[in-house]
Structure formats: C-alpha cells, structure tokens
N, C-alpha and C. Protein backbone atom coordinates (compact mmCIF):
# COMPACT_ATOMS: atom_id res chain seq x y z
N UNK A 1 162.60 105.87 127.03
CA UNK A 1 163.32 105.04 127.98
C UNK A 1 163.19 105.57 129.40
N UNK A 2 163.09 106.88 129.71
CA UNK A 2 162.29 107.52 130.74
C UNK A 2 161.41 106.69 131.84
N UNK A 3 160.82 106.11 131.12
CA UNK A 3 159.46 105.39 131.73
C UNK A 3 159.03 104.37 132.07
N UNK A 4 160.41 103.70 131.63
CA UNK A 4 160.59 101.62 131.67
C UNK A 4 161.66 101.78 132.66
N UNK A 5 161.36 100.51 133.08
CA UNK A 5 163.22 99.45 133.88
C UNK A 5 163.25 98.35 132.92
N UNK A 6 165.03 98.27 133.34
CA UNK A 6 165.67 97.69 132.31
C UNK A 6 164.85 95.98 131.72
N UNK A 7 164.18 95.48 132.93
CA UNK A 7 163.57 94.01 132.65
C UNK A 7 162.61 94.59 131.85
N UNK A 8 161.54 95.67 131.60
CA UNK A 8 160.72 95.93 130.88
C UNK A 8 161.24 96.32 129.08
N UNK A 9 162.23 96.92 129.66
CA UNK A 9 162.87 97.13 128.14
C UNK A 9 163.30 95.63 127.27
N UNK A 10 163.95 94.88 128.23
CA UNK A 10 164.78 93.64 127.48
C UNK A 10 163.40 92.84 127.14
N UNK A 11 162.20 92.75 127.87
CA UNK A 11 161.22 91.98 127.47
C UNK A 11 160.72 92.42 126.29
N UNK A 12 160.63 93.92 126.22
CA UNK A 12 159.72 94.48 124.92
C UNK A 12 160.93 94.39 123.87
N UNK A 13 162.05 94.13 124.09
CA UNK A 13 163.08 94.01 122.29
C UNK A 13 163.30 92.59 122.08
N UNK A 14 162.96 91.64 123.20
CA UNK A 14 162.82 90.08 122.53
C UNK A 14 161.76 90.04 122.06
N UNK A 15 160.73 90.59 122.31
CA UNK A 15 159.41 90.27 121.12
C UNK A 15 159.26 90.91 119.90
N UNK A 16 160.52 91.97 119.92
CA UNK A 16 160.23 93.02 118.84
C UNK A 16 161.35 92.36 117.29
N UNK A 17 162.24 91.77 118.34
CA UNK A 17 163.39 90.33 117.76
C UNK A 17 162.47 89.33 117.28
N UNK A 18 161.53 89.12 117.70
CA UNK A 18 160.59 87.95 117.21
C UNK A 18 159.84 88.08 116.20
N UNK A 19 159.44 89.79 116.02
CA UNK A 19 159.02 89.64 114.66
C UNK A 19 159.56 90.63 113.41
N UNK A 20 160.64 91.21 114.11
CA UNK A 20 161.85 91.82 113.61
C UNK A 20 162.91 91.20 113.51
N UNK A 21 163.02 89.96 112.95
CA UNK A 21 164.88 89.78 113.35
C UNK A 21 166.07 90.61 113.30
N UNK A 22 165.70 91.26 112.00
CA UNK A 22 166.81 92.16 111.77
C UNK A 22 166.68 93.45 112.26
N UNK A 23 166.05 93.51 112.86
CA UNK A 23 165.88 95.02 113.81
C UNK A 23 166.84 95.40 114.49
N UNK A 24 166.81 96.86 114.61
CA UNK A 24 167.80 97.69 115.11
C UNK A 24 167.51 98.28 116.19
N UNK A 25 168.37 99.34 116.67
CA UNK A 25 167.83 100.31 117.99
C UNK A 25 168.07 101.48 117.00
N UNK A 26 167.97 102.62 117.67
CA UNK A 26 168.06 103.89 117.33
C UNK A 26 167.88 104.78 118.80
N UNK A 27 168.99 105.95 118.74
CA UNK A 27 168.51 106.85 119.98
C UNK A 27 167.39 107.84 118.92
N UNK A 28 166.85 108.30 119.62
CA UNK A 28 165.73 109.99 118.82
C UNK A 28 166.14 110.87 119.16
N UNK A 29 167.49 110.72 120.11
CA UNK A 29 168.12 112.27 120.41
C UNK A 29 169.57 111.94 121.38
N UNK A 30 169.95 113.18 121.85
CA UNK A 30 171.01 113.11 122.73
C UNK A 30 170.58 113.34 124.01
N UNK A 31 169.65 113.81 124.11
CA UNK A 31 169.08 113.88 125.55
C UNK A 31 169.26 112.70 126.92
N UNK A 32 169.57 113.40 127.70
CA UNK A 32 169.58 112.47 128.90
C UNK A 32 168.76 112.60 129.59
N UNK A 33 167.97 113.76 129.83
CA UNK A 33 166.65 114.19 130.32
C UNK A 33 165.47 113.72 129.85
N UNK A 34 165.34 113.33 128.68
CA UNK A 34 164.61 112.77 128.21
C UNK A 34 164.50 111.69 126.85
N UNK A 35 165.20 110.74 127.50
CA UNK A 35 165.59 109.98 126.44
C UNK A 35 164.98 108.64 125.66
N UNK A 36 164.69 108.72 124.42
CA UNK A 36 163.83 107.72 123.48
C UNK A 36 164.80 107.10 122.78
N UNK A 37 164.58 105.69 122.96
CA UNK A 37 165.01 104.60 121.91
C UNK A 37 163.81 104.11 120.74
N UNK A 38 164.18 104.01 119.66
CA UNK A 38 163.73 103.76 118.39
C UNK A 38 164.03 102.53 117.97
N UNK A 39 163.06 101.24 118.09
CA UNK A 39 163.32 100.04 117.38
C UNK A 39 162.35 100.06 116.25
N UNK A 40 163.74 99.84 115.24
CA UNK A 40 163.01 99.65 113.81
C UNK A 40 163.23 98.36 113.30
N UNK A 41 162.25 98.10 112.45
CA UNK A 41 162.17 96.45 112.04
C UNK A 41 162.18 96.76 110.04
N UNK A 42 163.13 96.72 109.68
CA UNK A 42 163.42 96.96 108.41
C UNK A 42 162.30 95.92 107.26
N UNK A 43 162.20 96.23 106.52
CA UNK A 43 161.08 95.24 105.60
C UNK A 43 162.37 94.57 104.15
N UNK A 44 163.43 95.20 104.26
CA UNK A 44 163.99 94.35 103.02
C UNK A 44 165.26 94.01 103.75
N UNK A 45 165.86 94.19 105.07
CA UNK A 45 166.81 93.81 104.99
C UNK A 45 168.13 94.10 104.91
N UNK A 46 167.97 95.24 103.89
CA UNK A 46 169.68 96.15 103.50
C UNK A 46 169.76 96.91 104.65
N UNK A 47 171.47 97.20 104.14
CA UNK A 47 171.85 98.06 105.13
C UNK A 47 172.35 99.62 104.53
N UNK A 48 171.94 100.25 105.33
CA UNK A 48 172.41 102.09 104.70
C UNK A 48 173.57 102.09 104.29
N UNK A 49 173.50 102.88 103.07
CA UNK A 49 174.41 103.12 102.27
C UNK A 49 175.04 104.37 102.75
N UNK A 50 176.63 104.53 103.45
CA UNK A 50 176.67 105.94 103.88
C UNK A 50 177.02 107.37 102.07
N UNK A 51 177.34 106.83 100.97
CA UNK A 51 177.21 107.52 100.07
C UNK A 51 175.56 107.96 99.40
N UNK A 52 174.17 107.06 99.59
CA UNK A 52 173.38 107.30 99.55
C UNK A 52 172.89 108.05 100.40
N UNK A 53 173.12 108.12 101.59
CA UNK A 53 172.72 109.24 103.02
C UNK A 53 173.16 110.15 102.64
N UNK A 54 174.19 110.53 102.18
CA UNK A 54 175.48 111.87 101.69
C UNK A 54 174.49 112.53 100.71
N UNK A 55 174.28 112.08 99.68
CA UNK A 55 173.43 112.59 98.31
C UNK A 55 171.69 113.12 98.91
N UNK A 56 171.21 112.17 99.62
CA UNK A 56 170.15 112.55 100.28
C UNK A 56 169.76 113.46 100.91
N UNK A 57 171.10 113.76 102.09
CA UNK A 57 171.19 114.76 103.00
C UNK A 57 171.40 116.35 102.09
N UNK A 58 171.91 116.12 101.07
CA UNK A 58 172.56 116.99 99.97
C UNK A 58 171.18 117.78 99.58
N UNK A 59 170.40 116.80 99.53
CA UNK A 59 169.41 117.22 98.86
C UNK A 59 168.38 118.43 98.58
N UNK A 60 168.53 119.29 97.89
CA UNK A 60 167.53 120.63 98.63
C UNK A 60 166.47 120.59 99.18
N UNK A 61 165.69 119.68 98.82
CA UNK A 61 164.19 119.23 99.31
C UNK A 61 164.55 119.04 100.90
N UNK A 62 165.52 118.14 101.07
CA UNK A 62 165.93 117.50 102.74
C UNK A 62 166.81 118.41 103.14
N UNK A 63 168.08 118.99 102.57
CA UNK A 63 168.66 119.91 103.69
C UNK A 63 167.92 120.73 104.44
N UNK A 64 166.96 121.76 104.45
CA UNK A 64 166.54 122.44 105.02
C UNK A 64 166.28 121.86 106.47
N UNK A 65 165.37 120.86 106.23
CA UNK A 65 164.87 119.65 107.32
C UNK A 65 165.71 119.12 107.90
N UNK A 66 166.95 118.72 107.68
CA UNK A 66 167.65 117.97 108.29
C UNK A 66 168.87 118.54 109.00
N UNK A 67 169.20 119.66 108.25
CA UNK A 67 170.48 120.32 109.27
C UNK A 67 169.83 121.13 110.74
N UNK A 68 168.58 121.96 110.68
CA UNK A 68 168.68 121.60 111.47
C UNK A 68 168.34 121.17 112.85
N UNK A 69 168.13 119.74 113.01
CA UNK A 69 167.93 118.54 113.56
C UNK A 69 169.42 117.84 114.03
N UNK A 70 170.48 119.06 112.70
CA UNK A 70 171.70 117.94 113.56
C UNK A 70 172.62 117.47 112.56
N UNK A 71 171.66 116.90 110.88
CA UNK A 71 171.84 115.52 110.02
C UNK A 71 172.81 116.47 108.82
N UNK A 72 174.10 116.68 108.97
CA UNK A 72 174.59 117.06 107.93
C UNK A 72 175.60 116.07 106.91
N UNK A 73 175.66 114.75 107.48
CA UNK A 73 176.01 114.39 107.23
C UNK A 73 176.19 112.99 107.52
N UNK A 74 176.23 111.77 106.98
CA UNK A 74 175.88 110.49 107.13
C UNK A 74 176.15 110.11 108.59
N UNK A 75 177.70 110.52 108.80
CA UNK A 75 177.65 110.19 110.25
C UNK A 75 176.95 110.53 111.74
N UNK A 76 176.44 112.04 110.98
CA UNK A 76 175.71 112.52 112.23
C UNK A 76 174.07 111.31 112.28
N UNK A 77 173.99 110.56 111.10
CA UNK A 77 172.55 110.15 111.51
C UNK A 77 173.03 108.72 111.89
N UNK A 78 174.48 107.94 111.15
CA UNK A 78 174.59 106.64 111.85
C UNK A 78 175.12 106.62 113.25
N UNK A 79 175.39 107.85 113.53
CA UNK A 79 175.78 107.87 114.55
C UNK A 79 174.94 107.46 115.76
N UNK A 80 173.52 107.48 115.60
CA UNK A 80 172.05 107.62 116.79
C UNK A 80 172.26 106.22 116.78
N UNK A 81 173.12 105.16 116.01
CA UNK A 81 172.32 103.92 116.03
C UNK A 81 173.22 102.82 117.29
N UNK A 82 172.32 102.44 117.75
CA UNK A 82 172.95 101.43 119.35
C UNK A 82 173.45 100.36 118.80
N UNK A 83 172.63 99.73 118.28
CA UNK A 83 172.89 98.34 117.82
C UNK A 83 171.86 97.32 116.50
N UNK A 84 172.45 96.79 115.86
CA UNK A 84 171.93 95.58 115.10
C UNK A 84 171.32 94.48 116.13
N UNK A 85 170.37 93.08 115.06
CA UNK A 85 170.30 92.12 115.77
C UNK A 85 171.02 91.21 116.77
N UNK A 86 172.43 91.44 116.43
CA UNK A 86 172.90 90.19 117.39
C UNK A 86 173.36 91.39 118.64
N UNK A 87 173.46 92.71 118.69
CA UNK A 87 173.99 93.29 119.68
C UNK A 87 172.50 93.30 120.25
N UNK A 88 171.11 93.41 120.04
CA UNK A 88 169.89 93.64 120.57
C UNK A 88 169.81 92.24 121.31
N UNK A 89 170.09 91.21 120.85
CA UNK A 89 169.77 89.78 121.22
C UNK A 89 170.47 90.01 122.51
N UNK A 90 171.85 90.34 122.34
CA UNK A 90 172.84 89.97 123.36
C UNK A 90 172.06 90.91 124.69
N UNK A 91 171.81 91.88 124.36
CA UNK A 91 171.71 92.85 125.33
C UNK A 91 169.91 92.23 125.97
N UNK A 92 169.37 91.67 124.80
CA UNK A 92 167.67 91.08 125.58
C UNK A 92 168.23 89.97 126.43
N UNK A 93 169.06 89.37 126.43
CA UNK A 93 168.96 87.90 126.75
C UNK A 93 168.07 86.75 126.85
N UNK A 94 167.90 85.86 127.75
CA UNK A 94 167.07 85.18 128.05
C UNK A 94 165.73 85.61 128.89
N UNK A 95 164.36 85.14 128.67
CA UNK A 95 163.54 85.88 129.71
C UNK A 95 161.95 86.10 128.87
N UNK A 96 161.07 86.62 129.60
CA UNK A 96 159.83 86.34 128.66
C UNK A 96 160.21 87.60 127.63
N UNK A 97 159.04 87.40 126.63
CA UNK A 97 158.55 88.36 126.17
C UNK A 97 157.29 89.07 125.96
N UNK A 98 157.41 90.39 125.57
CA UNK A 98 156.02 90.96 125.63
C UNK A 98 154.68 91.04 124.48
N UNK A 99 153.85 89.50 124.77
CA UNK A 99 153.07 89.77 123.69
C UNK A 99 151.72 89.70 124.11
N UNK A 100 150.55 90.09 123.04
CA UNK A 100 149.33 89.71 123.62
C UNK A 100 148.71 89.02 124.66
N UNK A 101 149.25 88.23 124.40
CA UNK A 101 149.11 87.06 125.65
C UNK A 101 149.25 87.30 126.53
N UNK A 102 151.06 87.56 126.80
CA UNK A 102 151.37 87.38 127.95
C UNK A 102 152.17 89.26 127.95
N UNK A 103 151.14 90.40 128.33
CA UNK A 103 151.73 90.85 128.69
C UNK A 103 152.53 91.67 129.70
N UNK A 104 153.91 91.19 129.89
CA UNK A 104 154.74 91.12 130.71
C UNK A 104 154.67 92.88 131.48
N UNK A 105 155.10 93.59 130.15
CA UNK A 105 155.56 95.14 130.89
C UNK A 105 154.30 95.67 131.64
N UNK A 106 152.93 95.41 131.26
CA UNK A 106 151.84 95.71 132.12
C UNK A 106 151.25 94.57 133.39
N UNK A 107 151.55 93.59 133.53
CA UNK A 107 152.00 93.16 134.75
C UNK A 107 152.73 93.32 135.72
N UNK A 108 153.98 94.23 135.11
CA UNK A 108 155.34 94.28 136.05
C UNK A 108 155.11 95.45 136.08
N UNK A 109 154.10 96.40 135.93
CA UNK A 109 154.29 97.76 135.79
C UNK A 109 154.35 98.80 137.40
N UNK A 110 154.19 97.83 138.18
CA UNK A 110 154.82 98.74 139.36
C UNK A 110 156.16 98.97 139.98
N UNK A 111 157.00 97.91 138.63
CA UNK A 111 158.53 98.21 138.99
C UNK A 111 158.90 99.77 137.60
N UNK A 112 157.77 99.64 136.58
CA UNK A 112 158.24 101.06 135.40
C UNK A 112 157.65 102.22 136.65
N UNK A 113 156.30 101.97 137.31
CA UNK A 113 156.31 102.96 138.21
C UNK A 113 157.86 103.59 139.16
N UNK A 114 158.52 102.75 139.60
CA UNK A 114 159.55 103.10 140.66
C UNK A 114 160.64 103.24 139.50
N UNK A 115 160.66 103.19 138.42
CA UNK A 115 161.48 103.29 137.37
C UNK A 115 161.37 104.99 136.79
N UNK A 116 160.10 105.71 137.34
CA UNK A 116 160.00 106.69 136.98
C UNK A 116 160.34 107.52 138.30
N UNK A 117 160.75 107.42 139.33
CA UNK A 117 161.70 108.06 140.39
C UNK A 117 162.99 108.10 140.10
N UNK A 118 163.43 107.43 139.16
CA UNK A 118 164.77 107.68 138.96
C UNK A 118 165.71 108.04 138.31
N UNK A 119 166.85 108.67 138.02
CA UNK A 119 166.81 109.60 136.86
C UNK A 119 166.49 109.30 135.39
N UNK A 120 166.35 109.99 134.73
CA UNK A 120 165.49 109.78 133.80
C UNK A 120 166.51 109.50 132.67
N UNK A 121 168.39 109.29 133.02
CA UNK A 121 169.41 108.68 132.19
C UNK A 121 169.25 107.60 132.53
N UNK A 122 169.04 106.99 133.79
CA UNK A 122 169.45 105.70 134.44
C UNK A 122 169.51 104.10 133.06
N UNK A 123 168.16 104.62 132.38
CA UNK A 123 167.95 103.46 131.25
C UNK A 123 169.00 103.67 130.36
N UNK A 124 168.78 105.17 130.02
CA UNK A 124 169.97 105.38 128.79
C UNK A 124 171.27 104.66 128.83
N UNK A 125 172.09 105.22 129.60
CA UNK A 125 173.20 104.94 130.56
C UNK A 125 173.25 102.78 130.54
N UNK A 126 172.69 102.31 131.06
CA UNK A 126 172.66 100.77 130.97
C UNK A 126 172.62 100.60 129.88
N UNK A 127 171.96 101.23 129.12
CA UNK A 127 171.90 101.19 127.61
C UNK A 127 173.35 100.82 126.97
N UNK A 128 173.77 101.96 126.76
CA UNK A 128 175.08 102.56 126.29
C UNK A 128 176.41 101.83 126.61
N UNK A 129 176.14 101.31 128.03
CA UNK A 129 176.79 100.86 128.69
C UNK A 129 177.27 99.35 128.39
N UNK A 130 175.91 98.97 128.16
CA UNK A 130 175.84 97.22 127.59
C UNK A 130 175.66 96.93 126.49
N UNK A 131 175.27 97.74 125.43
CA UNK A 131 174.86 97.16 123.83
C UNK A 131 176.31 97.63 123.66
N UNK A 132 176.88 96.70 122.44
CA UNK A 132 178.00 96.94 121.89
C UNK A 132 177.47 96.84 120.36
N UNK A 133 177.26 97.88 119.73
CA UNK A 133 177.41 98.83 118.43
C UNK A 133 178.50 97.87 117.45
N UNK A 134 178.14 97.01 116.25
CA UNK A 134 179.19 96.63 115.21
C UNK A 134 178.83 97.70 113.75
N UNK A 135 179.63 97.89 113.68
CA UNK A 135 179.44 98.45 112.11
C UNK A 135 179.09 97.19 110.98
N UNK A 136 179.49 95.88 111.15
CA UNK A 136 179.36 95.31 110.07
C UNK A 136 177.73 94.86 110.52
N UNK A 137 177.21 95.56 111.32
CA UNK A 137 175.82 94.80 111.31
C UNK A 137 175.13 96.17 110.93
N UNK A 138 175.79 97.33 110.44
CA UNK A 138 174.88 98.14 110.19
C UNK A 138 175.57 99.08 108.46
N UNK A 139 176.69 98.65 107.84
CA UNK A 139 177.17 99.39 106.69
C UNK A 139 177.48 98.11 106.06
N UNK A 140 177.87 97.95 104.85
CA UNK A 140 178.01 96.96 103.86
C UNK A 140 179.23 97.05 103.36
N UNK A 141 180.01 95.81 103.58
CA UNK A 141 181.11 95.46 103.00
C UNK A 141 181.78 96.80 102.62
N UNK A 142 181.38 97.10 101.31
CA UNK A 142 182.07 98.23 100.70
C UNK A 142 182.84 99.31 101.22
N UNK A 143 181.67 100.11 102.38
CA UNK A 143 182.35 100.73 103.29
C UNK A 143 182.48 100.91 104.60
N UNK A 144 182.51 99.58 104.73
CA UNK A 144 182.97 99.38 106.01
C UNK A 144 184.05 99.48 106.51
N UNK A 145 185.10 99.57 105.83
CA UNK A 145 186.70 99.58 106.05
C UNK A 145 186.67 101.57 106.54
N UNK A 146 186.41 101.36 105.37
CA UNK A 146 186.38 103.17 105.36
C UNK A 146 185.65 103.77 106.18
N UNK A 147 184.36 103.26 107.07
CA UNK A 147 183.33 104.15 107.35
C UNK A 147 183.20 103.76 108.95
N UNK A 148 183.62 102.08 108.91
CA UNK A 148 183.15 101.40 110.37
C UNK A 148 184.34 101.82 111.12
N UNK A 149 185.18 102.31 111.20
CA UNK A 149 186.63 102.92 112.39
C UNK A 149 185.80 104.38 112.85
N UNK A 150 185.27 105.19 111.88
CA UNK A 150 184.81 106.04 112.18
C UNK A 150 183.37 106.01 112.79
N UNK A 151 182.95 105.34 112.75
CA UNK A 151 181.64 105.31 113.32
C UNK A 151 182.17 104.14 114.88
N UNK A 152 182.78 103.79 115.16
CA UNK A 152 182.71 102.60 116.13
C UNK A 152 183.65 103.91 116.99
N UNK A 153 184.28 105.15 116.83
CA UNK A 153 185.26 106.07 117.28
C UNK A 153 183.80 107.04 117.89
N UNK A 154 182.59 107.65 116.53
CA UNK A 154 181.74 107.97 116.96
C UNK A 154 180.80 108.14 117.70
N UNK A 155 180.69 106.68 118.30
CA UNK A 155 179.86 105.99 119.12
C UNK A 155 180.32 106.03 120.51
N UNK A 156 181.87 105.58 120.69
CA UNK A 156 182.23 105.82 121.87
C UNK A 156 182.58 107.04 122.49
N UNK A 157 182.52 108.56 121.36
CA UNK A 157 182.71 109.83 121.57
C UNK A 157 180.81 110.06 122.10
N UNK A 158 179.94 109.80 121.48
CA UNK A 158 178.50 110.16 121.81
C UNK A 158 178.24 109.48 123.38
N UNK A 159 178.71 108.17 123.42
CA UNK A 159 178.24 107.69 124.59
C UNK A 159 179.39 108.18 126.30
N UNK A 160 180.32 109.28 125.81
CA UNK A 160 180.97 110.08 126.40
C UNK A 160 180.65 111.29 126.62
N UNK A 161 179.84 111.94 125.96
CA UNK A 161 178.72 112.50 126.10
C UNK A 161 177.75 112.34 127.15
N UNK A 162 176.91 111.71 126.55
CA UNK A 162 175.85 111.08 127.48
C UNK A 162 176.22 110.83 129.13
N UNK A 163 177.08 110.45 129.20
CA UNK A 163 177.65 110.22 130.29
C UNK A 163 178.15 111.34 131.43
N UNK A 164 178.55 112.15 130.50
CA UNK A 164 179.28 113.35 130.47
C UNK A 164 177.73 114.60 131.29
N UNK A 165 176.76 114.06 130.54
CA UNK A 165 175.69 115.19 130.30
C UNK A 165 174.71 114.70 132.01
N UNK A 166 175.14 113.19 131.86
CA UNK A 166 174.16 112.80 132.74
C UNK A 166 174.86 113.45 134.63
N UNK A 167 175.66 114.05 134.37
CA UNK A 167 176.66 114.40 135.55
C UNK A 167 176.38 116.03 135.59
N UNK A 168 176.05 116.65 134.49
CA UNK A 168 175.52 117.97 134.75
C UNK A 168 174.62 118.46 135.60
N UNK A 169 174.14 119.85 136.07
CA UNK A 169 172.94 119.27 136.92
C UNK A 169 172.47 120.30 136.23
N UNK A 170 171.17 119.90 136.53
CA UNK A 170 170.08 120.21 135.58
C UNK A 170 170.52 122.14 135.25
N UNK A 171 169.91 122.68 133.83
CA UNK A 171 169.84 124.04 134.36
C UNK A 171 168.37 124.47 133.38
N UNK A 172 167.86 125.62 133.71
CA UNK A 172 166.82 125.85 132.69
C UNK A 172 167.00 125.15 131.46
N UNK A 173 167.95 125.65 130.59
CA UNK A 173 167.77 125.09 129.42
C UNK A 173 168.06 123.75 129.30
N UNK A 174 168.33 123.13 130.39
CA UNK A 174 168.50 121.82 130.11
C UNK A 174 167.15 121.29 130.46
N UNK A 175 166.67 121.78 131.17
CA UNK A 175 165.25 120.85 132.13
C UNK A 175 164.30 120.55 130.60
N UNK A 176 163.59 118.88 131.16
CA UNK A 176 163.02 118.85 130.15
C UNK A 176 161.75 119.66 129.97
C-alpha cells in the first residue's frame, strides 16, 4: 500500500470484486512503514472456522512457524482481516476498474508516483479509517456471538495502534 493512492487502490479491488466476489482484504503485517494489503479471492466460499484455526495453530508441524510470526491464536490471525465483500464494495465505490483493457493504475501512474512522497501510512490509515470490518462477513453463525464482540473490540484496538505507530517518529529499529 506504500506505493499506490487511494483512486489506484479502489480501482484495483473493484476488479478484484469482479472476479472475486467474495473476496476479502487482509493486512501482511502491522507495519506502518511498510505496509501490505492482501486481497484474497476464496475458491469455495466458507468462512474460517475460529475452533479449526485453534487446532491448526496447535499443531506441532505449524506452531513452530506460526508463533513466531505473531499466530498463537485464532484471534491473532482474524485479527489482520479489514474487511469482507460488502465492506470492500463499500470502500471501492463507484469508478473504473483495473483490467487488461483498460488499465487504469498504469495510466494514472504519475499520481502512485507522488503517492510515493508521502508517508508510507498515509494509504494504511484511509484504509483503517474507511473499511468497516463485520464479523458476520467473516465467522459463521455458530461463533459469531461468541467470537464477533471480540474480534470487532480487536480490530478497533489494532487500528489504534496503527494510528498510534503512525505518530512515532521513525527510530532505527523502526526504519524500514
């Protein structure tokens, strides 16, 4: 997200809506220095099971790998997630999109140029700011009662963060 403005981003997730409907976002990290969004386009449809993540994460094969990265536990990984389809829609709005044809982000690419003068949260941040995160578009019935208070609590604690981080000023270990 570093490397786009926001019209380049909303163009590239209405086409990614077009052949993803049910696609999601994902952050790849907490970084504000350098920050990646992850759109995934699911092939069946379901939604994560947070007791199947639990057993997974459990797993000896995967703990090693996954703690640490962070993932000890279901919420630390639903936690990365921005939004479902209708929060991606809302947040693309109206406007072209980016396909073969017509593509938009390499036409417009001297506004991602001036997009890369500026801090390198600026996308994140609009991000965070404007997608609104549902749990029922990302856990299933079952535990959603149980799981979606905590994750919709999670989300607004991470994106307090972010916010939080983007106000730091840089130090060695922070620089990317």
């Amino acid at each position: 997200m570093y490397q786009l403005d926001l019209p380049s981003l909303r163009t590239i997730i209405r086409g990614f809506l077009e052949v993803y409907p049910e696609g999601s976002a994902w952050l790849n990290h907490y970084s504000v220095r350098t920050p990646m969004l992850a759109l995934i386009g699911p092939r069946d449809g379901g939604t994560p099971d947070p007791d199947a993540l639990a057993a997974r994460l459990r797993d000896p094969s995967v703990r090693p790998v996954a703690r640490p990265l962070g993932f000890e536990g279901p919420i630390d990984l639903l936690g990365q997630y921005l939004g479902g389809p209708h929060a991606l829609a809302a947040f693309a709005g109206k406007g072209p999109r980016n396909t073969d044809d017509y593509p938009f982000v390499t036409f417009d690419a001297h506004r991602n140029v001036r997009a890369l003068t500026a801090p390198p949260w600026s996308l994140l941040l609009a991000v965070t700011r404007a997608m609104r995160p549902d749990p029922a578009e990302l856990v299933a019935v079952p535990q959603r009662d149980a799981f979606g208070g905590r994750l919709s609590a999670y989300w607004r604690a991470r994106n307090r963060f972010l916010e939080a981080g983007a106000r730091c000023p840089a130090t060695p270990a922070a620089a990317p």
